[in-house]
Protein backbone atom coordinates (compact mmCIF):
# COMPACT_ATOMS: atom_id res chain seq x y z
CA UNK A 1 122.96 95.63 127.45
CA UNK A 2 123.95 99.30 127.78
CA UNK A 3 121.22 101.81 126.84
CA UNK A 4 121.26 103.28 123.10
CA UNK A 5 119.78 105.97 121.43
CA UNK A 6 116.91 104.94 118.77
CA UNK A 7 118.90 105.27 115.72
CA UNK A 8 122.07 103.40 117.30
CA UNK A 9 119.22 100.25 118.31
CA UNK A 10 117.95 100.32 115.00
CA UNK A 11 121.37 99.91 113.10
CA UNK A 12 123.51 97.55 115.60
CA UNK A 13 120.67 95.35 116.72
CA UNK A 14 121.22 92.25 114.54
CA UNK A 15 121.56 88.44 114.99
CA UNK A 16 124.51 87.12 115.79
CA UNK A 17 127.44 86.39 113.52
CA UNK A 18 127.93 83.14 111.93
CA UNK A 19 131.19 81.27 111.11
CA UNK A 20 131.75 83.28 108.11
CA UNK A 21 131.78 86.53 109.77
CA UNK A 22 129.40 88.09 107.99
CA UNK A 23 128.71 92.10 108.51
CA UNK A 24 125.64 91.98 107.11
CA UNK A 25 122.80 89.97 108.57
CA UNK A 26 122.66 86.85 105.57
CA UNK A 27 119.19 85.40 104.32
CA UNK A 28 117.83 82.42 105.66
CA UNK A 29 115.92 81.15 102.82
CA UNK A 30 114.89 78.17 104.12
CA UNK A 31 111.23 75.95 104.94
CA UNK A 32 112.99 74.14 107.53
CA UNK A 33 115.69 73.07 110.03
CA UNK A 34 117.36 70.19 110.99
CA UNK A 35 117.56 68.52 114.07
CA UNK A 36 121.15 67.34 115.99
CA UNK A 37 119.21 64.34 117.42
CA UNK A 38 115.76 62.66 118.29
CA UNK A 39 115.38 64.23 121.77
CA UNK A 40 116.52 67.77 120.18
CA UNK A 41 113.63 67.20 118.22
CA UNK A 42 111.21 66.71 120.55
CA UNK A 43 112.36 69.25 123.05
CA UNK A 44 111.75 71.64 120.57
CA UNK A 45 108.47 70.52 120.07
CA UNK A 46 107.30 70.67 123.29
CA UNK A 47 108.87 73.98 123.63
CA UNK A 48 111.06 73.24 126.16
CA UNK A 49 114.09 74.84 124.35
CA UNK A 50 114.86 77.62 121.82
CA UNK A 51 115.41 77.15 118.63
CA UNK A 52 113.91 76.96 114.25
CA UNK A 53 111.58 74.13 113.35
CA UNK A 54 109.77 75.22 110.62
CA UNK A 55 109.71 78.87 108.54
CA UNK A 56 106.00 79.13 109.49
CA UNK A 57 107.06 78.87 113.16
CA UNK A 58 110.20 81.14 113.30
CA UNK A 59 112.86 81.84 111.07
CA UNK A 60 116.46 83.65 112.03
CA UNK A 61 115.21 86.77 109.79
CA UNK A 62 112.17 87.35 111.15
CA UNK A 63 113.23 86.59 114.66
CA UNK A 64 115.93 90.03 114.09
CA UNK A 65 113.24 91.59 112.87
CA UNK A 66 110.89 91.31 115.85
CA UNK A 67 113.44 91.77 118.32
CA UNK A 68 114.79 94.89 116.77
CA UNK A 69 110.99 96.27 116.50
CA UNK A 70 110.23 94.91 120.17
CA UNK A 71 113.63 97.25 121.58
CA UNK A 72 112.52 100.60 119.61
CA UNK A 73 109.09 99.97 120.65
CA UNK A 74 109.59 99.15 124.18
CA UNK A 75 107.63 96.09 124.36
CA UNK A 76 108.50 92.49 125.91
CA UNK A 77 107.58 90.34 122.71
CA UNK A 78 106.03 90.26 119.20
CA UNK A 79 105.76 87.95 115.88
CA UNK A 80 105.96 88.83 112.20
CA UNK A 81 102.95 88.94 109.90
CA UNK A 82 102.73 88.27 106.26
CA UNK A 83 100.69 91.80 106.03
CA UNK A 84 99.58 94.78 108.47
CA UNK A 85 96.05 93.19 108.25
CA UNK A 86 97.06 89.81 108.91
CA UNK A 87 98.65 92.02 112.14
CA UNK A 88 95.39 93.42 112.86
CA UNK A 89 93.32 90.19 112.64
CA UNK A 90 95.57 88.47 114.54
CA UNK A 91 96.08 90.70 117.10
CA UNK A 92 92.61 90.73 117.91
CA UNK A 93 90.94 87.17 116.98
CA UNK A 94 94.28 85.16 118.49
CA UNK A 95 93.03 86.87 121.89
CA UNK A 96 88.69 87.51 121.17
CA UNK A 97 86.78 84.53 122.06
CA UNK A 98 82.71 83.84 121.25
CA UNK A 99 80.68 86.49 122.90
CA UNK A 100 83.65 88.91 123.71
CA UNK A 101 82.53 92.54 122.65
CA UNK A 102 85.62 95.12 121.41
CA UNK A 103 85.36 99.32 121.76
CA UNK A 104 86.65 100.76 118.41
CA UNK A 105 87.20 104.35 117.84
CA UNK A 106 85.15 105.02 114.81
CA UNK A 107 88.22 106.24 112.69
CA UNK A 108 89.77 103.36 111.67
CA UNK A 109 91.19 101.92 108.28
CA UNK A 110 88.71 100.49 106.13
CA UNK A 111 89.61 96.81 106.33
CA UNK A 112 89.93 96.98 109.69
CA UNK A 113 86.21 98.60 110.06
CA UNK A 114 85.37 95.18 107.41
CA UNK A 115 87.10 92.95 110.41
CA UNK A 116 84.63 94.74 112.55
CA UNK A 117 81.54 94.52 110.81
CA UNK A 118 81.47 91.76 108.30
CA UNK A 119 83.61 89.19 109.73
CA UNK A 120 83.71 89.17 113.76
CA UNK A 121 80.00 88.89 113.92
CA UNK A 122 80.34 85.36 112.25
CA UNK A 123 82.21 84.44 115.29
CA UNK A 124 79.98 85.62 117.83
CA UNK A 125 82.25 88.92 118.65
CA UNK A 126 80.75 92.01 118.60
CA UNK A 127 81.66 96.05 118.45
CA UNK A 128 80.74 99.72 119.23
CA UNK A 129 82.12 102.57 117.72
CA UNK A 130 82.78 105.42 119.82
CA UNK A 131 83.58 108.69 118.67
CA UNK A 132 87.55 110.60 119.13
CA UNK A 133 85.87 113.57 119.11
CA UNK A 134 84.19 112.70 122.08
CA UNK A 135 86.46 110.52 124.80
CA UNK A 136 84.11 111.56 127.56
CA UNK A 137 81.45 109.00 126.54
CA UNK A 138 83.73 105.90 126.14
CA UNK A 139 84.02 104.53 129.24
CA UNK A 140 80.03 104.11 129.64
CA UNK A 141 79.76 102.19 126.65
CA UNK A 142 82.48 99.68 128.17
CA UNK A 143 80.21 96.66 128.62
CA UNK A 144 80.71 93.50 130.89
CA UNK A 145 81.95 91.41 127.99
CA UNK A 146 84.29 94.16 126.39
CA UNK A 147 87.46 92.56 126.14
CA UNK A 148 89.83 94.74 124.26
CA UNK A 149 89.87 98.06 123.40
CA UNK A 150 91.41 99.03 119.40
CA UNK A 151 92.15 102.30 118.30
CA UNK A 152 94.53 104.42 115.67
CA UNK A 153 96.43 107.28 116.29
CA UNK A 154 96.73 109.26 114.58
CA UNK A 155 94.04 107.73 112.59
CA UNK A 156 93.82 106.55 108.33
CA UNK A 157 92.98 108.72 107.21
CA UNK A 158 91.69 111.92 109.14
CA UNK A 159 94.34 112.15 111.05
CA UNK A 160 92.53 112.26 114.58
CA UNK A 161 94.87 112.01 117.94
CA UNK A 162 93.51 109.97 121.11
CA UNK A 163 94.91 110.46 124.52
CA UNK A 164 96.79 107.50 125.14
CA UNK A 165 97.92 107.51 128.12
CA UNK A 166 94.66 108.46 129.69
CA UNK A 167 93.10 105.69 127.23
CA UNK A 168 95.96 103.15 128.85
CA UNK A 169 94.36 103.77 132.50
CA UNK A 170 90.81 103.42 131.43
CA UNK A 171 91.74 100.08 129.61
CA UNK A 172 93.45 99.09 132.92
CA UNK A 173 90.63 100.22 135.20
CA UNK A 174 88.25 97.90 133.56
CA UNK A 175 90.76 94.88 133.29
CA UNK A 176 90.57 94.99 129.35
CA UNK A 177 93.28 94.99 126.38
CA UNK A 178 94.49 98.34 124.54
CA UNK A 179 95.49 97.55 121.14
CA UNK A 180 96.84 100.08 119.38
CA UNK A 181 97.63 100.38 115.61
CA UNK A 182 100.97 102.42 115.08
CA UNK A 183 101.90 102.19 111.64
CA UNK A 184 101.29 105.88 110.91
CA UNK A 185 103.52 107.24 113.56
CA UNK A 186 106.05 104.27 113.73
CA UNK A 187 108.18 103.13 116.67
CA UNK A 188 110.49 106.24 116.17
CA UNK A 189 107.83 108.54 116.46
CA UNK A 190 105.56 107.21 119.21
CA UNK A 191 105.69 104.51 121.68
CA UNK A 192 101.98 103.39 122.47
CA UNK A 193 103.29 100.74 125.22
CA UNK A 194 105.08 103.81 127.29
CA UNK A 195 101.50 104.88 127.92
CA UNK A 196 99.77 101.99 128.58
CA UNK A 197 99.28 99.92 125.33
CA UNK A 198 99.36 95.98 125.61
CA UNK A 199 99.06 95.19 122.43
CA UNK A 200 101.04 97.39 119.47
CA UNK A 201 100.32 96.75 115.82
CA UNK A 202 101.78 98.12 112.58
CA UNK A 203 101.59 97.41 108.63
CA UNK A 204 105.16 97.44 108.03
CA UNK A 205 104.33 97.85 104.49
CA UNK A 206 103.90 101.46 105.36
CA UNK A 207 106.85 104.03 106.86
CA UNK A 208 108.96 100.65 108.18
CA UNK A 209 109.49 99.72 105.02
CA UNK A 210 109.16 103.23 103.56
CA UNK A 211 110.56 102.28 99.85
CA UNK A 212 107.22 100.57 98.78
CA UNK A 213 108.99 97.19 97.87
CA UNK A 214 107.69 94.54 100.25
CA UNK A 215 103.71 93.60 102.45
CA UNK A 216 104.59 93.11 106.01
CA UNK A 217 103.31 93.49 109.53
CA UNK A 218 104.11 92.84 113.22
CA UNK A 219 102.24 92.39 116.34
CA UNK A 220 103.97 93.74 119.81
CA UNK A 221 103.25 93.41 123.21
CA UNK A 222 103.45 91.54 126.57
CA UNK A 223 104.60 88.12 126.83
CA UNK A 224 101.39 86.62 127.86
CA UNK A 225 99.58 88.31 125.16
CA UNK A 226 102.09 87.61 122.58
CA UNK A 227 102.06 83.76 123.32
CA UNK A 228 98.62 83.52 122.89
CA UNK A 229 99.24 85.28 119.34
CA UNK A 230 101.83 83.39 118.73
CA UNK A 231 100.14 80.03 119.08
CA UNK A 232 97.22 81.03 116.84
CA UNK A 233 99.59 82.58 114.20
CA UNK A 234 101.54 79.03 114.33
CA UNK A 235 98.36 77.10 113.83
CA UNK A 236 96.61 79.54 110.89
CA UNK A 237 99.78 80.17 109.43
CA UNK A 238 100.16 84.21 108.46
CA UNK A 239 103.93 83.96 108.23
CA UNK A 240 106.24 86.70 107.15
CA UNK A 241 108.82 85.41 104.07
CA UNK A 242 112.19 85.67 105.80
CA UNK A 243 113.05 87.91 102.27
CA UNK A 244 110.51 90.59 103.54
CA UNK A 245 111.77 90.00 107.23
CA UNK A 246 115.50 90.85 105.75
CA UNK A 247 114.31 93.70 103.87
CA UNK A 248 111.87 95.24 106.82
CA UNK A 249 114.89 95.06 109.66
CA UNK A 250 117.51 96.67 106.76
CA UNK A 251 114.61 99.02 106.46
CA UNK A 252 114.80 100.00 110.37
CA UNK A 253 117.89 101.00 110.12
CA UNK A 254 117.19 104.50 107.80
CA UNK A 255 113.93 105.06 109.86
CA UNK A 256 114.58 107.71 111.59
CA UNK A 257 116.67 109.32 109.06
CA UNK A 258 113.20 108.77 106.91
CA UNK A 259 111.03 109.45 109.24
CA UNK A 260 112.42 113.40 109.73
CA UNK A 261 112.65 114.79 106.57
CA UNK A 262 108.88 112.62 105.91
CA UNK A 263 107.96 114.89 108.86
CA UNK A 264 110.23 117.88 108.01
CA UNK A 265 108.27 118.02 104.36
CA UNK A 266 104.64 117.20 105.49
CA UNK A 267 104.81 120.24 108.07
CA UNK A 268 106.16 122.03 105.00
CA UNK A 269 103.15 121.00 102.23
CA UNK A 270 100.95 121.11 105.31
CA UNK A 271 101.72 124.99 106.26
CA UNK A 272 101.80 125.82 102.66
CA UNK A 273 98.16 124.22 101.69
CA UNK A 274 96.54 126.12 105.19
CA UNK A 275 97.46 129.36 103.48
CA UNK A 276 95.88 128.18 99.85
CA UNK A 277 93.08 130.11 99.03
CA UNK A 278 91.57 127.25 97.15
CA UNK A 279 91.98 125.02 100.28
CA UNK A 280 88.86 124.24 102.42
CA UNK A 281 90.62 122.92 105.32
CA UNK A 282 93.60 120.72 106.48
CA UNK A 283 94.61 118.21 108.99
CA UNK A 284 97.80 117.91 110.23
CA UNK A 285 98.81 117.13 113.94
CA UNK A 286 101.37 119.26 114.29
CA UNK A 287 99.92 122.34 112.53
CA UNK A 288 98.21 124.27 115.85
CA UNK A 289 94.86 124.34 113.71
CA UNK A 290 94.62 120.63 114.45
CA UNK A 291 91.98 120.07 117.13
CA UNK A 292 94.15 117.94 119.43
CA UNK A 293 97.78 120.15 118.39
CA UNK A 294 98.63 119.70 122.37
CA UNK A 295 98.04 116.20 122.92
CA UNK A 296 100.01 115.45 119.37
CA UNK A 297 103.08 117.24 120.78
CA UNK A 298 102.90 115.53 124.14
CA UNK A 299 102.56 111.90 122.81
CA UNK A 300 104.73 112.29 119.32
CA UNK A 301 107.95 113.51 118.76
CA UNK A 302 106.99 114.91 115.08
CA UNK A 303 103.54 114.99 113.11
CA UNK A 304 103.93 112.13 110.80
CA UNK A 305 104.55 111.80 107.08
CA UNK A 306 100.87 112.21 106.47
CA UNK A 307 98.93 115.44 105.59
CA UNK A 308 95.08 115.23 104.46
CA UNK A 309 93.00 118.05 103.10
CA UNK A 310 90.01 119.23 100.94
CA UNK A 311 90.36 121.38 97.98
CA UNK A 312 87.21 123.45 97.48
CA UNK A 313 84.96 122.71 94.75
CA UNK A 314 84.01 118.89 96.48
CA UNK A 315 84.27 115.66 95.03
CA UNK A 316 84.92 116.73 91.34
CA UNK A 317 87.39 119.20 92.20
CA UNK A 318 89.17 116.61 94.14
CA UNK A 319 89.41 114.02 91.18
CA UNK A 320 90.72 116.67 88.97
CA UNK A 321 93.07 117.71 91.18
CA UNK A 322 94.51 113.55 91.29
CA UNK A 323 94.27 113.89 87.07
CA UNK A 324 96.14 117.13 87.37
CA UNK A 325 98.88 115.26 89.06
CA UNK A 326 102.36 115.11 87.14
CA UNK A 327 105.24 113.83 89.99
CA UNK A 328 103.12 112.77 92.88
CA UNK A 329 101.81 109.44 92.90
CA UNK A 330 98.21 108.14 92.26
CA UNK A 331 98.17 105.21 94.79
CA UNK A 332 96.18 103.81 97.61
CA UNK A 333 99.82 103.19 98.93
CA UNK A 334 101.37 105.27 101.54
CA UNK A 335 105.05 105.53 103.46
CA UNK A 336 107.22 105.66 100.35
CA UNK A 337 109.67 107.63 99.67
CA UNK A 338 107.76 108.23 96.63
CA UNK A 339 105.22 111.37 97.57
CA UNK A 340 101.56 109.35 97.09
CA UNK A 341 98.12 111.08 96.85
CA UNK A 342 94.69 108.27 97.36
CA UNK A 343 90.95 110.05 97.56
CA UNK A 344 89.95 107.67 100.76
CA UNK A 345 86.16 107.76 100.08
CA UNK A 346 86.34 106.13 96.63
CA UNK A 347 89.23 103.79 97.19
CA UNK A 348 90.86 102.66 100.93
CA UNK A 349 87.03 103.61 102.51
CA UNK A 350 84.81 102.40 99.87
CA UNK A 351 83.26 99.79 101.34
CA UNK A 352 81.97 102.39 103.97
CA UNK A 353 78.67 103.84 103.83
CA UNK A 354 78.12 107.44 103.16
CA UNK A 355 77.35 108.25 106.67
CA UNK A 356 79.86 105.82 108.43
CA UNK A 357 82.81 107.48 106.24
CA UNK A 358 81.24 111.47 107.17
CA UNK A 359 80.89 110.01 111.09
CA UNK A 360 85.28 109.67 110.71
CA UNK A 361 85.84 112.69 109.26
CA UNK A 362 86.09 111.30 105.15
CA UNK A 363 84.50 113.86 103.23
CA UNK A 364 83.75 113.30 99.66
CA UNK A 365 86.72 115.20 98.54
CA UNK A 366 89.22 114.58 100.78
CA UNK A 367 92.79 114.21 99.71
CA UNK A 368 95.57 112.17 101.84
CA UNK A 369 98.93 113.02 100.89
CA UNK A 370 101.99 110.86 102.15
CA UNK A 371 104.92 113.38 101.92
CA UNK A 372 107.74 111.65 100.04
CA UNK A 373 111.22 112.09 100.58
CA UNK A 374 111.54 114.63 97.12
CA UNK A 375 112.63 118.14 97.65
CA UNK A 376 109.64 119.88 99.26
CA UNK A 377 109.90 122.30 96.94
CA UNK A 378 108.96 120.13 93.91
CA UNK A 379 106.18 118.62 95.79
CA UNK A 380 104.45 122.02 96.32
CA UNK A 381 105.24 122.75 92.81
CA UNK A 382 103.13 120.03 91.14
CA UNK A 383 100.06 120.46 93.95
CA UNK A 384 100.38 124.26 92.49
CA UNK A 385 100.36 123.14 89.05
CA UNK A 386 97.22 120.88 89.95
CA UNK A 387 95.93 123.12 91.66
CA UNK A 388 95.49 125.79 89.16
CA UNK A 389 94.75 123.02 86.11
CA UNK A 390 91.47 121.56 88.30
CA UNK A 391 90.04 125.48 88.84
């Protein structure tokens, strides 16, 4: 097929016309599909031949869906999930077995850190944490039995930036897996596989959908790696509705429209909150205060939608500030087109200790805004207005 810019991909890539010449891509609301014959039957059974069985297995909607993510991300092959943490369990239990050990940057989501440290460890898989801050140490703490290595970037919610490209050669060097969660950047922004990801994996809930309507995820990558997903997705059933698979590839097509003015108004709130007097600090990847501003540029083509900061006066500041709110959103949500503000240490990273949420950068007052879609303008407006009503 002829090469295509992102935003061309993203609209024309759709499943093939039926008999009723449909322009838009129809639902398939369906459990299951019939069979011409016996022996079509079986052949599709024993996977010998394309084709639908069974919703849980594939469905037409969800197949457009993963093959329009798999062409903007640049990977080979990649399955729906009902949710972005079904994405990032299966991504990594589908291919951990028994005694397998992962390497985890410390600054991860919060149910992702539970994966980690409540549930693996039934199963015999275990975990260290190393620290973005300090890349230089990760490759001794690669063990014998480390088997993949799972990061975020830019991370939930501190917004920390890992080389990947240098992370993609030391995952290939030692023969191991880099999975790499991109739901804050999205396809449009970032590309994990161009510099050495295997494994790509997003909560579509977030950005891809970007209208907060619908729970979704996906889980790209190689072929090899992807079949072994694929069979334990089959078997344990995480499915994507084929209504949310509709939704999340009509979704793809406004992304990067979304995506720049998300970007276009977080630079905007972020500038504008560096210069507040009653503004501790702020983290933003493309504001050149952020540690890693070089690497960001190198690796993204914008910042991100995403903007987190701490207002002075600590955690009871903060929670007036969120009461203080009139337009922006009180939500643990994020990616709408809706402008959202969530205190991460009391809601999305509860469940961490004190000192595991301080070791990833989640103060007690920490804000994370996800920069809407509204006139900039009226964002700033009601962070003023809360501003001066929590002094």
């Amino acid at each position: 097929m002829e090469e295509r810019n992102f935003e061309t991909d993203a609209i024309r890539a759709q499943s093939e016309r039926t008999d009723y010449r449909e322009h838009s891509v129809p639902l398939y609301l369906t459990s299951s599909f019939v069979f011409d014959d016996a022996e079509q039957a079986r052949a599709l059974f024993a996977d010998e031949v394309p084709g639908n069985i069974y919703t849980r297995f594939s469905n037409p909607n969800n197949t457009e869906l993963i093959e329009k993510l798999c062409l903007l991300e640049g990977t080979e092959d990649g399955i729906a999930t009902a949710s972005g943490m079904a994405a990032m369990f299966c991504s990594m239990a589908a291919l951990l077995r028994s005694g397998d050990h992962v390497l985890a940057s410390r600054s991860v989501f919060g149910s992702t850190h539970q994966i980690l440290n409540m549930l693996f460890p039934r199963f015999g898989i275990s975990h260290t944490y190393v620290d973005v801050a300090k890349p230089e140490t990760w490759e001794a703490m690669i063990q014998p039995n480390t088997k993949m290595i799972f990061v975020e970037t830019p991370s939930n919610p501190a917004l920390d930036i890992i080389d990947l490209e240098w992370l993609g050669k030391l995952a290939n060097k030692h023969h191991v897996i880099l999975n790499v969660d991109n739901c804050f950047a999205t396809p449009y922004l970032q590309n994990p596989a161009k510099w050495g990801a295997h494994i790509v994996t997003h909560s579509a809930t977030k950005f891809i959908d970007g209208q907060g309507r619908v729970i979704g995820g996906a889980i790209l990558g190689t072929k090899e790696l992807i079949k072994e997903v694929r069979f334990f997705a089959r078997h344990t059933g995480p499915s994507m509705s084929p209504f949310n698979a509709w939704v999340l590839s009509k979704s793809l097509e406004t992304l990067a429209v979304r995506m720049e003015r998300h970007c276009e108004n977080a630079m905007t709130v972020a500038s504008y909150l560096e210069s507040h007097p009653e503004i501790e600090y702020v983290k933003y990847p493309f504001l050149p205060s952020h540690p890693n501003y070089s690497l960001a540029k190198k690796q993204m083509k914008h910042g991100g939608g995403v903007v987190s900061f701490e207002v002075k006066g600590g955690i009871d500041r903060g929670r007036k500030f969120l009461n203080s709110l009139k337009m922006i959103s009180h939500s643990a949500n994020l990616g709408d087109t809706r402008t959202i503000a969530t205190h991460p240490a009391s809601t999305t990273h509860s469940k961490l200790s004190t000192e595991e949420r301080a070791a990833v950068g989640i103060s007690p007052g920490l804000i994370r805004i996800s920069t809407g879609l509204e006139n900039v303008q009226d964002i700033i407006k009601d962070i003023e207005q809360s501003l001066l009503a929590s002094n």
